[in-house]
C-alpha atoms as a PDB file:
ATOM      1  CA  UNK A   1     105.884 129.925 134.813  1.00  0.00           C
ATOM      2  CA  UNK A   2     107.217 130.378 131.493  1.00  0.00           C
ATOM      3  CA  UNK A   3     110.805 129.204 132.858  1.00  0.00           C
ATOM      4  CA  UNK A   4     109.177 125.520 133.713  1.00  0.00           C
ATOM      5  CA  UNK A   5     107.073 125.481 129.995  1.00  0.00           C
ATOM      6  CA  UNK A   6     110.302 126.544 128.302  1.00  0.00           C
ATOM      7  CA  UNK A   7     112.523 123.437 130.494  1.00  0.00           C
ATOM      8  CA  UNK A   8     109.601 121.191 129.825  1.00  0.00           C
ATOM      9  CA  UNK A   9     110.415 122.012 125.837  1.00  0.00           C
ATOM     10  CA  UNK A  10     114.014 121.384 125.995  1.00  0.00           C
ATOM     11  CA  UNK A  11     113.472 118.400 127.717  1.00  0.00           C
ATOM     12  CA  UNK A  12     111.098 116.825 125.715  1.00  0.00           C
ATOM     13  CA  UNK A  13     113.344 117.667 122.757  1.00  0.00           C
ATOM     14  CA  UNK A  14     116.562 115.830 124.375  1.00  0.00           C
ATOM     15  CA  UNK A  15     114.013 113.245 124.567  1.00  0.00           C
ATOM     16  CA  UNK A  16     113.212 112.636 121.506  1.00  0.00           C
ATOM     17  CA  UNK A  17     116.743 113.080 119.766  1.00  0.00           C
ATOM     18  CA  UNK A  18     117.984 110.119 122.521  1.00  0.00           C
ATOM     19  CA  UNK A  19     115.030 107.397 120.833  1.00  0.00           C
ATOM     20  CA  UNK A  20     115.938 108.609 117.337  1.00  0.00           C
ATOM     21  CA  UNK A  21     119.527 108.037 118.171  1.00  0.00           C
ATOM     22  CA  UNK A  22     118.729 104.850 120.289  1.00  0.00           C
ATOM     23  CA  UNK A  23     116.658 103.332 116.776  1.00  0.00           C
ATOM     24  CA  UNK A  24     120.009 104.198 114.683  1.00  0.00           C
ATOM     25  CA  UNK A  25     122.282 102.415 116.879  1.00  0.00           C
ATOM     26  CA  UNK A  26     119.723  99.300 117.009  1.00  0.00           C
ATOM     27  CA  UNK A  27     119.325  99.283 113.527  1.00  0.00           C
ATOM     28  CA  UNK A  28     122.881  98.981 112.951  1.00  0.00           C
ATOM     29  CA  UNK A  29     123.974  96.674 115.504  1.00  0.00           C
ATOM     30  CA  UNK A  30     121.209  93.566 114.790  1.00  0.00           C
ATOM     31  CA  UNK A  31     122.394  90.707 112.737  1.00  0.00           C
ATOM     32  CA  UNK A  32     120.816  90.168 109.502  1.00  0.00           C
ATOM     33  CA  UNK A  33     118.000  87.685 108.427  1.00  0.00           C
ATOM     34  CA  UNK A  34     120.254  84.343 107.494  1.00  0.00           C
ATOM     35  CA  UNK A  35     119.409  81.390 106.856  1.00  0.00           C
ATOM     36  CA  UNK A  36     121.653  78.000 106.406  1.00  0.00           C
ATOM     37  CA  UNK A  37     121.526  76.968 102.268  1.00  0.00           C
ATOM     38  CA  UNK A  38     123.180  74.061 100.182  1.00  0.00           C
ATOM     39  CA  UNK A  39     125.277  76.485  97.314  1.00  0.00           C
ATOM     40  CA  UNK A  40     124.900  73.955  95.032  1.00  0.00           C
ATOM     41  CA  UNK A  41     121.143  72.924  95.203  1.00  0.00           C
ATOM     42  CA  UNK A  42     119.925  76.069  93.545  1.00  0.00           C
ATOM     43  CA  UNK A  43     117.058  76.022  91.275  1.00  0.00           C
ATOM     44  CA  UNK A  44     116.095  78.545  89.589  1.00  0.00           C
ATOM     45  CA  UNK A  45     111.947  78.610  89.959  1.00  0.00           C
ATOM     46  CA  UNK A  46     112.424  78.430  93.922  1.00  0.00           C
ATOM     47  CA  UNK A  47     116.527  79.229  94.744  1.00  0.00           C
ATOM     48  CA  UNK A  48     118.696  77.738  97.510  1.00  0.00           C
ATOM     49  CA  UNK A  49     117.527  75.065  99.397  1.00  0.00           C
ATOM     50  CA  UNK A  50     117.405  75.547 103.481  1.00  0.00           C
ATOM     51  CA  UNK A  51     119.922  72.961 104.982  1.00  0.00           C
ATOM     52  CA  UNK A  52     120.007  72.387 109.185  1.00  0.00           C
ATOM     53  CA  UNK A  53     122.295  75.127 110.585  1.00  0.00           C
ATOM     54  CA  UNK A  54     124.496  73.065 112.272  1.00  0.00           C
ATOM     55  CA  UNK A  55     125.820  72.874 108.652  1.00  0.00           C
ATOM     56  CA  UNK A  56     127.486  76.365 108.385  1.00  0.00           C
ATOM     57  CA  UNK A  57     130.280  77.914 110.178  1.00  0.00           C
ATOM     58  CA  UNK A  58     129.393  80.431 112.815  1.00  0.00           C
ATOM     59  CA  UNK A  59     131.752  82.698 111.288  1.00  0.00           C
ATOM     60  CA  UNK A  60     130.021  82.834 107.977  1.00  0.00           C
ATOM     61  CA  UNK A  61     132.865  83.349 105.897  1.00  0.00           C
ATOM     62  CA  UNK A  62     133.853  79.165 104.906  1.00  0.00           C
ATOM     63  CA  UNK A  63     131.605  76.668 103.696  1.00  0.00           C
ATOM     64  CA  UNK A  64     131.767  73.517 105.029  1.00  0.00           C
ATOM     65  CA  UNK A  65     130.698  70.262 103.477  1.00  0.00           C
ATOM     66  CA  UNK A  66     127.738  68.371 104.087  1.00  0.00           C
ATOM     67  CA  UNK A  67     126.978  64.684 103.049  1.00  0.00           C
ATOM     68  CA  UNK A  68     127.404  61.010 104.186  1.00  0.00           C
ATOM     69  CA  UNK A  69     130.159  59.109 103.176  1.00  0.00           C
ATOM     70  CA  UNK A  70     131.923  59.449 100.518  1.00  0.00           C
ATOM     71  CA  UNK A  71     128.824  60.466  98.618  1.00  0.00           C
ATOM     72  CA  UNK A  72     127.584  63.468  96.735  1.00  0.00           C
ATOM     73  CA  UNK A  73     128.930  66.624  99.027  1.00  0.00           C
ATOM     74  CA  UNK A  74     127.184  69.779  98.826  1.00  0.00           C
ATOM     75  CA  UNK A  75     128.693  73.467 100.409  1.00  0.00           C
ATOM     76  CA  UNK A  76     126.732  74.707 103.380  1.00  0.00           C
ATOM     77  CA  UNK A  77     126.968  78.507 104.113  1.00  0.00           C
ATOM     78  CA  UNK A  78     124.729  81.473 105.668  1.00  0.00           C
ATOM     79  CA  UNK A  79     122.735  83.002 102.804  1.00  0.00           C
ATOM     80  CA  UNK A  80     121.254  86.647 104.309  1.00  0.00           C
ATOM     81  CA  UNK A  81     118.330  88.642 103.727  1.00  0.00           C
ATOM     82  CA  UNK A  82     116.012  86.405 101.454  1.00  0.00           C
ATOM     83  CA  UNK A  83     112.770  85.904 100.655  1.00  0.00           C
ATOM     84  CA  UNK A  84     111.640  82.065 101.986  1.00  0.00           C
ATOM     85  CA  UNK A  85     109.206  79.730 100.562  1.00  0.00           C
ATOM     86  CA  UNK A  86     108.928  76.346 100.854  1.00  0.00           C
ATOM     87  CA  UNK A  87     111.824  75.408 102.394  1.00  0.00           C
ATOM     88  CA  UNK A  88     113.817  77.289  99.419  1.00  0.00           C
ATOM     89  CA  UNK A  89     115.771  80.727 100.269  1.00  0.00           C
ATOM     90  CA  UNK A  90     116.268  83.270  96.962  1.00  0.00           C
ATOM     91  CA  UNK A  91     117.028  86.929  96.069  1.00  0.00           C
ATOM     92  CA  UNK A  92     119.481  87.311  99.191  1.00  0.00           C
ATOM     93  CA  UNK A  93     123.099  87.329  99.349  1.00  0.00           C
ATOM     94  CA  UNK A  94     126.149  85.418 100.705  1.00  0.00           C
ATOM     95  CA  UNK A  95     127.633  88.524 102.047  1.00  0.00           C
ATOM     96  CA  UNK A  96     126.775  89.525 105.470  1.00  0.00           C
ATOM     97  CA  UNK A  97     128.570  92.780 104.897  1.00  0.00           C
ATOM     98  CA  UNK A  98     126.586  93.694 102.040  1.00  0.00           C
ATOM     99  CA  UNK A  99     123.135  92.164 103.578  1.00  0.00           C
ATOM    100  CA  UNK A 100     124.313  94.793 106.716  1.00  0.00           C
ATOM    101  CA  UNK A 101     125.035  97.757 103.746  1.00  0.00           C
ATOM    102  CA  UNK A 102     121.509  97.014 102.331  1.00  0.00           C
ATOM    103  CA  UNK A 103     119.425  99.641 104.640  1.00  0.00           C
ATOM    104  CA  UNK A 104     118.647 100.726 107.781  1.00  0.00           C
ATOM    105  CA  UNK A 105     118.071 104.171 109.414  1.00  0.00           C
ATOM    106  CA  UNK A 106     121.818 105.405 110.004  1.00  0.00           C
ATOM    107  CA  UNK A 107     123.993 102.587 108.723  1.00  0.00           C
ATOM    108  CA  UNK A 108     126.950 103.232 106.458  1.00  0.00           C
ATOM    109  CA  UNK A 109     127.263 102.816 103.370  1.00  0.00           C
ATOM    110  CA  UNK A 110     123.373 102.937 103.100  1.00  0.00           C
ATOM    111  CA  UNK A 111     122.149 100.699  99.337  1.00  0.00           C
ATOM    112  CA  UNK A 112     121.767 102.353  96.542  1.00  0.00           C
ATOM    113  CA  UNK A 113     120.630 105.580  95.608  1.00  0.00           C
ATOM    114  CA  UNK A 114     117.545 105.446  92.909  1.00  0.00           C
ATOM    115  CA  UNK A 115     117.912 107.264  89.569  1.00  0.00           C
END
């Protein structure tokens, strides 16, 4: 009987360490908040405003104009990990590497350390 209790232990344990490891790899792997932004629309009360995604690459790392004509063109690119209101995006950044680097349980490079 105190075989099957002790089993029952180890197993639980393997358990457990297989979701902790499970919610590291997750956390890792997901793409960051992003949103599509005009660069040059920013204002500083509300920040970049939200274009139609069709308007940035895929890749993330070129801009790509936006516009009609030969008038005003504005660059288009995936802003990551900010705070939305109103149709304006602010306090991210245009890095998906660093948005990725920011946090999560088990990710290198993990943010900043406080001090």
């Amino acid at each position: 009987m105190a075989e099957s209790r002790r089993r029952l232990r180890s197993s639980t344990v393997v358990l457990g360490g297989m979701g902790v490891l499970a919610a590291a790899l997750t956390s890792c792997g997901s793409d960051p908040d992003r949103r599509c932004v005009d660069r040059d629309s920013y204002d500083h009360l509300n920040g970049y405003k939200i274009v139609a995604d069709k308007n940035c690459t895929s890749s993330g790392s070129a801009s790509r104009s936006i516009g009609k004509g030969g008038k005003t063109r504005a660059d288009a690119d995936w802003y990551y990990d900010a705070d939305v209101s109103n149709g304006y995006a602010d306090y991210g950044t245009f890095s998906r590497s660093e948005a990725v680097d920011r946090g999560g349980f088990g990710c290198s490079g993990s943010g900043s350390s406080g001090g």
